[in-house]
C-alpha atoms as a PDB file:
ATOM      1  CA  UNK A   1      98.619 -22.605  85.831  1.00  0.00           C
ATOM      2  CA  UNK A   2      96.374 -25.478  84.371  1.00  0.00           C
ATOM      3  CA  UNK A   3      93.304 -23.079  84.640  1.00  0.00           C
ATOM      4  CA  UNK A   4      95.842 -20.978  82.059  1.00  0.00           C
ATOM      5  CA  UNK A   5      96.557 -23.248  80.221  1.00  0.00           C
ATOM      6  CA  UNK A   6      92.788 -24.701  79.574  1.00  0.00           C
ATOM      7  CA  UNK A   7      91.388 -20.863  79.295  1.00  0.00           C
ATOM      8  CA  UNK A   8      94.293 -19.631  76.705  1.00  0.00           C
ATOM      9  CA  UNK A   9      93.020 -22.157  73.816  1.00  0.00           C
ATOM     10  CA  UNK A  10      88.982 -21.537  74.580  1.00  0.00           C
ATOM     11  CA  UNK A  11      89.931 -18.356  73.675  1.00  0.00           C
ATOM     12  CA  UNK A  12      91.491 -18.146  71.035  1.00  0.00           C
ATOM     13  CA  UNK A  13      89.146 -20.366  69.861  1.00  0.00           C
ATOM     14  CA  UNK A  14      86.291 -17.893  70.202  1.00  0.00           C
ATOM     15  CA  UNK A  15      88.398 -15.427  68.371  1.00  0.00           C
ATOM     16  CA  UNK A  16      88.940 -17.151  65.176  1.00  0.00           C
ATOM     17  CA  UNK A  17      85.422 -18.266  65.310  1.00  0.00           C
ATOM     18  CA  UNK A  18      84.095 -14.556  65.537  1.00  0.00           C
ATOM     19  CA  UNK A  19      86.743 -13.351  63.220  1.00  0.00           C
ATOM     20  CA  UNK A  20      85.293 -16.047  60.773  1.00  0.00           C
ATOM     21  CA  UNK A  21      81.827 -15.140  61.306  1.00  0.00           C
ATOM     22  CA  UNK A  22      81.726 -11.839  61.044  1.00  0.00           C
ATOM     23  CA  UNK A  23      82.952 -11.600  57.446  1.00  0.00           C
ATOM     24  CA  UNK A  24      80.137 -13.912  56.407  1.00  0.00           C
ATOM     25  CA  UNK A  25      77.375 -11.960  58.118  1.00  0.00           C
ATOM     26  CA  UNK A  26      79.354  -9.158  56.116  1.00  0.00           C
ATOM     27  CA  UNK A  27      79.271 -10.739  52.661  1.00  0.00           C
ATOM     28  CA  UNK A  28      75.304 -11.978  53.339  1.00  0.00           C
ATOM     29  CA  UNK A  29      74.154  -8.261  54.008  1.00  0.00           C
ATOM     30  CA  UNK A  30      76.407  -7.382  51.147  1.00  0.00           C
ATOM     31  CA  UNK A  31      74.346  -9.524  48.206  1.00  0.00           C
ATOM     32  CA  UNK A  32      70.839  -8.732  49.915  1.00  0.00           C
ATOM     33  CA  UNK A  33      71.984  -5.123  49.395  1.00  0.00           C
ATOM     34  CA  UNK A  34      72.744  -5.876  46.340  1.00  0.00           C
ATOM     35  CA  UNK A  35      69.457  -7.851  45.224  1.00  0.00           C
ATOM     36  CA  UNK A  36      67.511  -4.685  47.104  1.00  0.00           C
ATOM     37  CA  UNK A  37      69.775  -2.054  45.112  1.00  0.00           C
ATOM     38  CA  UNK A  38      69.080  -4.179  41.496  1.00  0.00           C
ATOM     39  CA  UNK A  39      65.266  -4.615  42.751  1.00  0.00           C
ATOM     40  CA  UNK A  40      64.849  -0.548  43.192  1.00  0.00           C
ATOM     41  CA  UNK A  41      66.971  -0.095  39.957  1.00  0.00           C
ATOM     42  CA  UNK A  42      64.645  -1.952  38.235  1.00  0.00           C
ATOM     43  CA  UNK A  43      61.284  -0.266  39.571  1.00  0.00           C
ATOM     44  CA  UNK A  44      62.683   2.585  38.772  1.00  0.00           C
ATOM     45  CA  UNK A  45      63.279   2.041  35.286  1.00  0.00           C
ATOM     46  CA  UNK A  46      59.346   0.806  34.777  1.00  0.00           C
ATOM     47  CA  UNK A  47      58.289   3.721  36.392  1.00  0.00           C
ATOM     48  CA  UNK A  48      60.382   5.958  34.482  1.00  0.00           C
ATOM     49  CA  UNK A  49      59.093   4.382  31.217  1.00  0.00           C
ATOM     50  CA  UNK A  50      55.646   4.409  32.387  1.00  0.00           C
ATOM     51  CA  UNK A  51      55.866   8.340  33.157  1.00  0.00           C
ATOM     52  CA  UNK A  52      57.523   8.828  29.675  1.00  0.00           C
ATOM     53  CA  UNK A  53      54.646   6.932  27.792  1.00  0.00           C
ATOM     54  CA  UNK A  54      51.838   8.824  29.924  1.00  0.00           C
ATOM     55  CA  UNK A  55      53.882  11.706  28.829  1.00  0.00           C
ATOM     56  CA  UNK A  56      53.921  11.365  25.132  1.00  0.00           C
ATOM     57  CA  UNK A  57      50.691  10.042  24.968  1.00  0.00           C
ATOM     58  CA  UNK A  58      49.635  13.101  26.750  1.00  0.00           C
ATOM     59  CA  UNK A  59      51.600  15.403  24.408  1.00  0.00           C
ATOM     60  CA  UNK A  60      50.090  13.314  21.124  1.00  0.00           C
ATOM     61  CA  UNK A  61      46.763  13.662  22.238  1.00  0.00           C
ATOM     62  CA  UNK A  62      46.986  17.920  22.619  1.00  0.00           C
ATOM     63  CA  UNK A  63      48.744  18.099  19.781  1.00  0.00           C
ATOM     64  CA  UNK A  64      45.497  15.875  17.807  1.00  0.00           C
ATOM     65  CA  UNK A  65      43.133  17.823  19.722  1.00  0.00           C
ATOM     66  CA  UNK A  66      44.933  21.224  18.497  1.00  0.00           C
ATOM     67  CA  UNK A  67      45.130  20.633  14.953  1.00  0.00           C
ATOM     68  CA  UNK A  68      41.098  19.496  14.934  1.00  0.00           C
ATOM     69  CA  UNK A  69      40.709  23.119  16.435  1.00  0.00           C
ATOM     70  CA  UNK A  70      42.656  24.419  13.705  1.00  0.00           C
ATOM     71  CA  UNK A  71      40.700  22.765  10.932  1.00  0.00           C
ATOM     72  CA  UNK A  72      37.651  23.455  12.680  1.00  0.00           C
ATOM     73  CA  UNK A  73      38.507  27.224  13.045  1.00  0.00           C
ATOM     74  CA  UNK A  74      40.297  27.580   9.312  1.00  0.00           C
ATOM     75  CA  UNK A  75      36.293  25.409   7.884  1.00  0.00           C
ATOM     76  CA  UNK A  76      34.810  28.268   9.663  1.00  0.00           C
ATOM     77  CA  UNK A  77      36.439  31.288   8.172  1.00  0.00           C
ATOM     78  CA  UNK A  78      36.360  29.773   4.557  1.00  0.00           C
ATOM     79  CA  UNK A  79      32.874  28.985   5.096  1.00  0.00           C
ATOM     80  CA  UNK A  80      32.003  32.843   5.882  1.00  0.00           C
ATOM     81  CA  UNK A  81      34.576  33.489   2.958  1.00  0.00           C
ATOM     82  CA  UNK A  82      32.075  31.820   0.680  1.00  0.00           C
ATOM     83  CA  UNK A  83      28.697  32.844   1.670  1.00  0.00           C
ATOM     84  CA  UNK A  84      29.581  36.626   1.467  1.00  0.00           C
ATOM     85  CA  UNK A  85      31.059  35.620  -2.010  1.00  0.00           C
ATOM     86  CA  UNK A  86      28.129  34.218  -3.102  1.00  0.00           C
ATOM     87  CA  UNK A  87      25.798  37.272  -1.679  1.00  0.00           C
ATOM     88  CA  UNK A  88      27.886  39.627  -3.317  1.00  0.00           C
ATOM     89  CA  UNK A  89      27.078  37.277  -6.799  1.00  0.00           C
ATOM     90  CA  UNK A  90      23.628  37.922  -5.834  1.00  0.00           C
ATOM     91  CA  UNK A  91      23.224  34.076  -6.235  1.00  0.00           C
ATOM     92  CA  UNK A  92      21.332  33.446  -2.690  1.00  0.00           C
ATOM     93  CA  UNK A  93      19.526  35.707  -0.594  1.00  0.00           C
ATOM     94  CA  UNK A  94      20.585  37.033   2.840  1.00  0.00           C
ATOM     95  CA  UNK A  95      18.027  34.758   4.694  1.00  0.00           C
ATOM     96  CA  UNK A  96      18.783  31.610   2.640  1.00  0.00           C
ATOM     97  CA  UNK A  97      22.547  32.435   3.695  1.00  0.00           C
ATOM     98  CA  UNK A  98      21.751  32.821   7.006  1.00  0.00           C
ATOM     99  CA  UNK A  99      20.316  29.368   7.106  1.00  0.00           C
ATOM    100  CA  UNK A 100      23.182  28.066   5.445  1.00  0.00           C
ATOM    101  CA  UNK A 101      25.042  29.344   8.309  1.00  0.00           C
ATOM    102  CA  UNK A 102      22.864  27.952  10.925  1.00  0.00           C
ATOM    103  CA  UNK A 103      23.371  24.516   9.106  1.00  0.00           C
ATOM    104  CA  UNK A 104      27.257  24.702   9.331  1.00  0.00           C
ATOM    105  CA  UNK A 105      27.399  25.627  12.795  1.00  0.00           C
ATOM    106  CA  UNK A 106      25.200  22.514  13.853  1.00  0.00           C
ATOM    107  CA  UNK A 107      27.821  20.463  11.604  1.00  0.00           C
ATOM    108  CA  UNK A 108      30.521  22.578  13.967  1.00  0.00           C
ATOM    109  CA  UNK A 109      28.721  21.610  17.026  1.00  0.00           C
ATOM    110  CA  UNK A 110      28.335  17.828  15.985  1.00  0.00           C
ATOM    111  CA  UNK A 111      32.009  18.098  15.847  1.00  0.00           C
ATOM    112  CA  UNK A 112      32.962  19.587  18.980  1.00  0.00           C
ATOM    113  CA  UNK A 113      30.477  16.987  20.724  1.00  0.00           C
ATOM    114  CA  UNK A 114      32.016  14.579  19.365  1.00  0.00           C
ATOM    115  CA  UNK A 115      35.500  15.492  20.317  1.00  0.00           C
ATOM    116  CA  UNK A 116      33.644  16.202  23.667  1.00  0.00           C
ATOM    117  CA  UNK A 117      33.132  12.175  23.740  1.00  0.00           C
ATOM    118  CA  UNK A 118      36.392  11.219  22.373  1.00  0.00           C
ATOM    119  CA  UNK A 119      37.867  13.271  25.321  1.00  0.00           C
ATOM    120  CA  UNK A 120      35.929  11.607  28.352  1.00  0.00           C
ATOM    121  CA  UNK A 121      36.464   8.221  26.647  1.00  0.00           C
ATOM    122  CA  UNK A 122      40.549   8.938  26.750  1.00  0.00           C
ATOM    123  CA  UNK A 123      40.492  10.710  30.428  1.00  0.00           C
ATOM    124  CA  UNK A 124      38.470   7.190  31.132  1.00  0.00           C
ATOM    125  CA  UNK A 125      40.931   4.785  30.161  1.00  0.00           C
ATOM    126  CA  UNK A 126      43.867   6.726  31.238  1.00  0.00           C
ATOM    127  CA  UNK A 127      42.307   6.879  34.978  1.00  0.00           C
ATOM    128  CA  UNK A 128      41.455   3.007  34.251  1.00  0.00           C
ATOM    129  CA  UNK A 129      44.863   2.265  33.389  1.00  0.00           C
ATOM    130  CA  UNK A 130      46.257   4.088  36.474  1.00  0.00           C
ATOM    131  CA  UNK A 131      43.913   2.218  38.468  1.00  0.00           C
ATOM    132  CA  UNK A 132      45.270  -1.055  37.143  1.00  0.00           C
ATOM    133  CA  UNK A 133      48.747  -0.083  37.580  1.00  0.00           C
ATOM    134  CA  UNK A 134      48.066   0.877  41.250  1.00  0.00           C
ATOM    135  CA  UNK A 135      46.401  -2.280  41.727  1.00  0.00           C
ATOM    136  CA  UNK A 136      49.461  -4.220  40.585  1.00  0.00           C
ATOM    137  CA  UNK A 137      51.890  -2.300  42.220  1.00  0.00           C
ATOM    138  CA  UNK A 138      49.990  -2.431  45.983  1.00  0.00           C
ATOM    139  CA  UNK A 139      49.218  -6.546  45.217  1.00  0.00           C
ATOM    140  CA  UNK A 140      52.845  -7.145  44.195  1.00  0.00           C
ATOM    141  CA  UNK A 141      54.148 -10.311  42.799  1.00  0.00           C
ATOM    142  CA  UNK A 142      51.392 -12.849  43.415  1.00  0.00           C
ATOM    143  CA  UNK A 143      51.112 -15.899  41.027  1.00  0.00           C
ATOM    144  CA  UNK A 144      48.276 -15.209  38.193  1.00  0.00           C
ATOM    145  CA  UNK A 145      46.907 -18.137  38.106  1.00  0.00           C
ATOM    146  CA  UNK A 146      45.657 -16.449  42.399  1.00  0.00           C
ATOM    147  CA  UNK A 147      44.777 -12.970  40.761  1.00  0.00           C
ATOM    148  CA  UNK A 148      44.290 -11.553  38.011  1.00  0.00           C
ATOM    149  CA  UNK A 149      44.047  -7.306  36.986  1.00  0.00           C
ATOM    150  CA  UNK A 150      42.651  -6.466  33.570  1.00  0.00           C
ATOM    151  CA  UNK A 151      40.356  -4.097  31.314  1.00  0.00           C
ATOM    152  CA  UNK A 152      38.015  -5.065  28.784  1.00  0.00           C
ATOM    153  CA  UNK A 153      35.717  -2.815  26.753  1.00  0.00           C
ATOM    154  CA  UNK A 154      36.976   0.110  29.020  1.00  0.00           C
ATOM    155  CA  UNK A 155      35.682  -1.916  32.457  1.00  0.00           C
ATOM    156  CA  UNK A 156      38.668  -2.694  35.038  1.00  0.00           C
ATOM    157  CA  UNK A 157      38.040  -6.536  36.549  1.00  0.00           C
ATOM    158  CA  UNK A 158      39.928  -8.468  39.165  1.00  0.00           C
ATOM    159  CA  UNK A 159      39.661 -11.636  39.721  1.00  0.00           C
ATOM    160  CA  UNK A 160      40.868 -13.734  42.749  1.00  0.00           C
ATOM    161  CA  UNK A 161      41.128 -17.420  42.500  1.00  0.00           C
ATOM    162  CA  UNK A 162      38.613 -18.679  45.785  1.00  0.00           C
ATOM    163  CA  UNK A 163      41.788 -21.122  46.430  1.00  0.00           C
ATOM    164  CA  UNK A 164      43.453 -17.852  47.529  1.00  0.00           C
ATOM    165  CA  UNK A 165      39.597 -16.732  49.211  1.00  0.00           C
ATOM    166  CA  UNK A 166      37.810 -19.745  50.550  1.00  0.00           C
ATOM    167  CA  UNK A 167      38.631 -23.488  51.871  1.00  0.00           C
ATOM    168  CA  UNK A 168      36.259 -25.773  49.622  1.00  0.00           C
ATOM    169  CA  UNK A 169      32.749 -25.229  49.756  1.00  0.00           C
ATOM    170  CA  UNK A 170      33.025 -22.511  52.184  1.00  0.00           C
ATOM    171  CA  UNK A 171      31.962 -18.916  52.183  1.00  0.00           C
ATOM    172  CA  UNK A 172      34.786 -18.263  55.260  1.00  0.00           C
ATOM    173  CA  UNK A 173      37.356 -15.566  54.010  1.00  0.00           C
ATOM    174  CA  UNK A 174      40.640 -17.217  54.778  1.00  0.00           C
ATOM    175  CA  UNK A 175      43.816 -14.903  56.434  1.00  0.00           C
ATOM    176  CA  UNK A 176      45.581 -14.992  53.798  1.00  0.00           C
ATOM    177  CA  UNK A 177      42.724 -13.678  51.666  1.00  0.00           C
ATOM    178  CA  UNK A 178      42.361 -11.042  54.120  1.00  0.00           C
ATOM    179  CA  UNK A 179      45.590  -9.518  53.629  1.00  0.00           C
ATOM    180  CA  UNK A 180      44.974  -9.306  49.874  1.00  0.00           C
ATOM    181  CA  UNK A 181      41.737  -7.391  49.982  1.00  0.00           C
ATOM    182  CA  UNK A 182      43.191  -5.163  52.629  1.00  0.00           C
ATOM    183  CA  UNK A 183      46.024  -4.193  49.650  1.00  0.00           C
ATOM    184  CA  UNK A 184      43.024  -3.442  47.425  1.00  0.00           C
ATOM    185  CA  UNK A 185      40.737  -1.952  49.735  1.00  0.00           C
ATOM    186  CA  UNK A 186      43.631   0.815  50.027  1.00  0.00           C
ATOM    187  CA  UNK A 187      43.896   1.125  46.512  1.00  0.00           C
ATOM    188  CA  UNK A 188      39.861   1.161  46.118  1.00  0.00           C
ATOM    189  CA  UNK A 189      39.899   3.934  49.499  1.00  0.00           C
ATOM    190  CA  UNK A 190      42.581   6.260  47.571  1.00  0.00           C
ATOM    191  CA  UNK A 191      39.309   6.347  44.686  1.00  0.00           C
ATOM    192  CA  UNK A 192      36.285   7.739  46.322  1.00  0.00           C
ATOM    193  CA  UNK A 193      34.660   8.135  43.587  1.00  0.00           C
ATOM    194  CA  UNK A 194      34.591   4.794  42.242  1.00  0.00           C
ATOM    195  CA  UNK A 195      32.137   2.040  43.083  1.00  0.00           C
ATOM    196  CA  UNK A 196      31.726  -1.706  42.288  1.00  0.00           C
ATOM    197  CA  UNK A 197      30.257  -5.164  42.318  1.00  0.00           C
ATOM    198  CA  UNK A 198      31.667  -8.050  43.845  1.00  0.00           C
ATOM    199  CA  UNK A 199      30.749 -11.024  42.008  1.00  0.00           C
ATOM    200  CA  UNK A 200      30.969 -14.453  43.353  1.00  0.00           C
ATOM    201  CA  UNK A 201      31.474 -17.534  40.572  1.00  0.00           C
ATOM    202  CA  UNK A 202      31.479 -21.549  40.953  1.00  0.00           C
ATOM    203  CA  UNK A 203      31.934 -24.280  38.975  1.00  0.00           C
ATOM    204  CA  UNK A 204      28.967 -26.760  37.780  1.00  0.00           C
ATOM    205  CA  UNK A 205      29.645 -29.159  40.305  1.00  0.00           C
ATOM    206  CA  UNK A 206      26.621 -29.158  42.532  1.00  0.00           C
ATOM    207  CA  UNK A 207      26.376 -28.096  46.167  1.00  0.00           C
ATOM    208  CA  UNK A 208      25.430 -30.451  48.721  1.00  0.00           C
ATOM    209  CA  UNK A 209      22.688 -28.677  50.517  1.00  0.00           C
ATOM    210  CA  UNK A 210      23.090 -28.240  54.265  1.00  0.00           C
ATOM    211  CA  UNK A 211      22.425 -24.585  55.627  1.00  0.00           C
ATOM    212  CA  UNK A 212      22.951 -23.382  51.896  1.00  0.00           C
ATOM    213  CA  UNK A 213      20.564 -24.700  48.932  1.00  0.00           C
ATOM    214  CA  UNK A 214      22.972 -24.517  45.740  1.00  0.00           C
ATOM    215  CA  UNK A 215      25.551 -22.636  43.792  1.00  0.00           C
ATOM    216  CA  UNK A 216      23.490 -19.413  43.925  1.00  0.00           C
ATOM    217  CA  UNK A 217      23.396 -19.835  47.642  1.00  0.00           C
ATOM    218  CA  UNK A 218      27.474 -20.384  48.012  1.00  0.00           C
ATOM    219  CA  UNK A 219      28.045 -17.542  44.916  1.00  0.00           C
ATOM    220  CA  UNK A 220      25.973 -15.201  47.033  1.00  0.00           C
ATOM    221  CA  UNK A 221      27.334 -15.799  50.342  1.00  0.00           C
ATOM    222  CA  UNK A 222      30.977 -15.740  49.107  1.00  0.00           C
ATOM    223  CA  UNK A 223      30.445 -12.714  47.623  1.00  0.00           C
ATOM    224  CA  UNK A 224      28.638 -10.881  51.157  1.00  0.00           C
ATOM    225  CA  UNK A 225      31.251 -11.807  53.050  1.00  0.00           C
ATOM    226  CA  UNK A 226      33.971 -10.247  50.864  1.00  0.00           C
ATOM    227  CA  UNK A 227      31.770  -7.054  51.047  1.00  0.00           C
ATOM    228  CA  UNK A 228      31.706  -7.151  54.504  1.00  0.00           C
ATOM    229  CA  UNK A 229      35.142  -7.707  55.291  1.00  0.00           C
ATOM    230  CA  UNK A 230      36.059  -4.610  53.112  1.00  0.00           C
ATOM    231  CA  UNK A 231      33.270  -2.710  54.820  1.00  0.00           C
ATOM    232  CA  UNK A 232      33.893  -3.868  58.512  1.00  0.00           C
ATOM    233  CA  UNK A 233      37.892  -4.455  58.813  1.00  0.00           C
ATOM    234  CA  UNK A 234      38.919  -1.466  55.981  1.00  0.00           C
ATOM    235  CA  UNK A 235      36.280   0.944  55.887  1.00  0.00           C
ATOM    236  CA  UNK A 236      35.016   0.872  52.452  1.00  0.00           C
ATOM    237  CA  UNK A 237      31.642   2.949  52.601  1.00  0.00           C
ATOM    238  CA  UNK A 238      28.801   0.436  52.228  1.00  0.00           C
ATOM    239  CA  UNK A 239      26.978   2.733  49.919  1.00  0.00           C
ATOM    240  CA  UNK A 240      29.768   2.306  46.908  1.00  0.00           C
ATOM    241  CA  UNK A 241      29.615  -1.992  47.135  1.00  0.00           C
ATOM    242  CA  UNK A 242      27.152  -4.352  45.421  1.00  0.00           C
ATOM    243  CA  UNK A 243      27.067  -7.808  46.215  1.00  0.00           C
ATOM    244  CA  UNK A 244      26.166 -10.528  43.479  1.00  0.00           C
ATOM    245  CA  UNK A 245      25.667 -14.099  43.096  1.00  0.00           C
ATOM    246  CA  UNK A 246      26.680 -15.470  39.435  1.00  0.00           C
ATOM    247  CA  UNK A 247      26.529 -19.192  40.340  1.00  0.00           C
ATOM    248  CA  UNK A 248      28.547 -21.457  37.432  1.00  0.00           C
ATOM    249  CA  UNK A 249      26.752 -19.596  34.744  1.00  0.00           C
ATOM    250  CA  UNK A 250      29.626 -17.007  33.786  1.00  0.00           C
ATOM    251  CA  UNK A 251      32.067 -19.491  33.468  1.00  0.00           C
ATOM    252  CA  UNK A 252      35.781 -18.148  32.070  1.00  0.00           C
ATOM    253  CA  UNK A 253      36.915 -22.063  31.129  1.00  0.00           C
ATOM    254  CA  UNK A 254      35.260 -24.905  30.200  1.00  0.00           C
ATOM    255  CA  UNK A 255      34.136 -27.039  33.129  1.00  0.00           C
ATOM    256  CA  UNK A 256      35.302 -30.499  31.844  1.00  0.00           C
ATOM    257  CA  UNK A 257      38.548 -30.607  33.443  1.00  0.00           C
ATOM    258  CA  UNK A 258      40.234 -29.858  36.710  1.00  0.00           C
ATOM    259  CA  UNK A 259      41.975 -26.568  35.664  1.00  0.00           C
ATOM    260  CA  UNK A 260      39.125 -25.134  34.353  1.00  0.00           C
ATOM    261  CA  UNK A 261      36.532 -25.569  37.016  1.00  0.00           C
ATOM    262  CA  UNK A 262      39.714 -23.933  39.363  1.00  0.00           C
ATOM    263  CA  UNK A 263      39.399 -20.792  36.776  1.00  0.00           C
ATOM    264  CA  UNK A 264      35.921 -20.795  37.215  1.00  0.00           C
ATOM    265  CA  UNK A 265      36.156 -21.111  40.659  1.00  0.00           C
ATOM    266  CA  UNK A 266      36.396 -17.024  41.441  1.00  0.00           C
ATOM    267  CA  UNK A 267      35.430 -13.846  43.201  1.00  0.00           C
ATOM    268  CA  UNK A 268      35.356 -11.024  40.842  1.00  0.00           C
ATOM    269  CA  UNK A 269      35.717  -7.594  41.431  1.00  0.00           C
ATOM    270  CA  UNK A 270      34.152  -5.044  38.770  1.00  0.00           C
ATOM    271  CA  UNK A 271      35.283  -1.613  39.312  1.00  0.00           C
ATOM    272  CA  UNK A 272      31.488   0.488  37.807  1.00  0.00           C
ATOM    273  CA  UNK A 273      31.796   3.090  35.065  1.00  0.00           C
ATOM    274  CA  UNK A 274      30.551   6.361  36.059  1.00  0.00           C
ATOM    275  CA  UNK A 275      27.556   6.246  33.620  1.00  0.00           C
ATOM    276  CA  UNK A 276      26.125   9.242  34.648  1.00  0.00           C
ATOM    277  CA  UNK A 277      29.179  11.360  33.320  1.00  0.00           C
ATOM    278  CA  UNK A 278      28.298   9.931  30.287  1.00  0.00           C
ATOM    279  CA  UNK A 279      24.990  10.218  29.887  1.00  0.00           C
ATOM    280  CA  UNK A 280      25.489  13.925  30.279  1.00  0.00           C
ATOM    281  CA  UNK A 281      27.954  13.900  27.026  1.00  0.00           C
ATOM    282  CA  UNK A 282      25.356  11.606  25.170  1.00  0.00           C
ATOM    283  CA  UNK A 283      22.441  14.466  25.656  1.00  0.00           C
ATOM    284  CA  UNK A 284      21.435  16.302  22.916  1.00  0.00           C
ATOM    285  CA  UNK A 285      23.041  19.666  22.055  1.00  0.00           C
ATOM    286  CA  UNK A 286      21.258  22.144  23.147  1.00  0.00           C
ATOM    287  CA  UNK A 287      21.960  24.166  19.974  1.00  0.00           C
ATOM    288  CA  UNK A 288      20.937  21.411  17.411  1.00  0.00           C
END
């Protein structure tokens, strides 16, 4: 009876405990479902709008390209129009008309080069700008001041703070570092036909020599061991890398205070334009 009596309360006990419990574990998966649910929501809704842009953009740029072909086709006819109009009128002769002819058809053939140009130039940035939004996506939400995606002058940089790389004065790839250039290694795998340069950057402060000699030395060596962490632990082909050494010559920020020599303090990525697709464009018609 006294083993009753102590056993009845422990247990009861344990039942309003667990009855209390559970509806907290309850509300708890209830809000993370609920920041999950508003985080999807809101992805969705920027890819959504992204599609939509691509898509007009897409649309705006046929529709340009189709009235050019228009004008191009309607300059043609009333060109013909008028040459036969002025043979009839006896004012030229049938061989200075057919040089006349020759001459507008270059002019049409400048043109269609040229829209030729303006063509690879827009399928360029549009494949740069996807590249930049994969980048982003696959990186996620790290702090800017760590990495940084952009495009200048149609060229797609990133940049990755060596706080986030390297341990001061060292050319050893930290873990953390690793798992970033794993993300873009998958992003830079998914583009076979891309190469580019790693650059490594210091500041001016000088290097104490020990096994290296300066800033060159340290740029350098930062910037082969990136390459061959993305060749030896991801599988980037060797042949699409180039390693470089800028030393604190290429400096983003002015050296003078502590922020800026962080800035300057960097491992760039340069993602290569594809000149030979362009030089192709830029030769000479073969009908001019």
């Amino acid at each position: 009876m006294k083993i009753e009596r102590f056993v009845l309360p422990v247990l009861a006990i344990s039942t309003v405990l667990a009855s209390c419990s559970a509806p907290r574990k309850l509300r708890e998966s209830e809000a993370r479902n609920a920041r999950l649910d508003s985080l999807y929501r809101s992805t969705a809704e920027q890819l959504k709008k992204c599609d939509e842009d691509a898509a007009r953009a897409a649309a705006a740029y046929r529709d340009r390209v189709q009235n050019m072909t228009d004008q191009q086709d309607q300059l043609k006819a009333n060109n013909s129009q008028m040459l036969e109009h002025l043979k009839e009128l006896s004012v030229i002769s049938s061989s200075q008309a057919e040089s006349i002819k020759k001459s507008l058809d270059n002019i049409g053939a400048k043109d269609a080069y040229i829209k030729d140009l303006q063509g690879a130039i827009a399928r360029k940035d549009s494949l740069n700008m996807q590249l930049v939004l994969n980048l982003k996506g696959a990186i996620g939400n790290l702090d800017d001041k760590d990495i940084n995606i952009k495009v200048e002058k149609g060229v797609v940089y990133i940049d990755i703070s060596d706080k986030l790389l390297f341990k001061s004065g060292s050319y050893d790839v930290t873990d953390r570092a690793k798992d970033v250039l794993g993300k873009v290694a998958k992003v830079l795998l998914n583009q076979p036909d891309i190469e580019f340069m790693v650059e490594g950057h210091t500041d001016n402060v000088p290097y104490r020599p020990n096994v290296l000699l300066d800033n060159w030395d340290l740029s350098v060596k930062r910037a082969t061991s990136v390459v061959r962490i993305l060749q030896n632990q991801y599988g980037i082909p060797p042949a699409r890398m180039t390693a470089a050494g800028r030393s604190e010559y290429v400096p983003v920020s002015s050296n003078d205070t502590p922020e800026g020599k962080a800035a300057n303090r960097r491992t760039r990525i340069v993602i290569l334009p594809q000149l030979d697709q362009f030089f192709k464009l830029l030769e000479k018609p073969a009908n001019q």
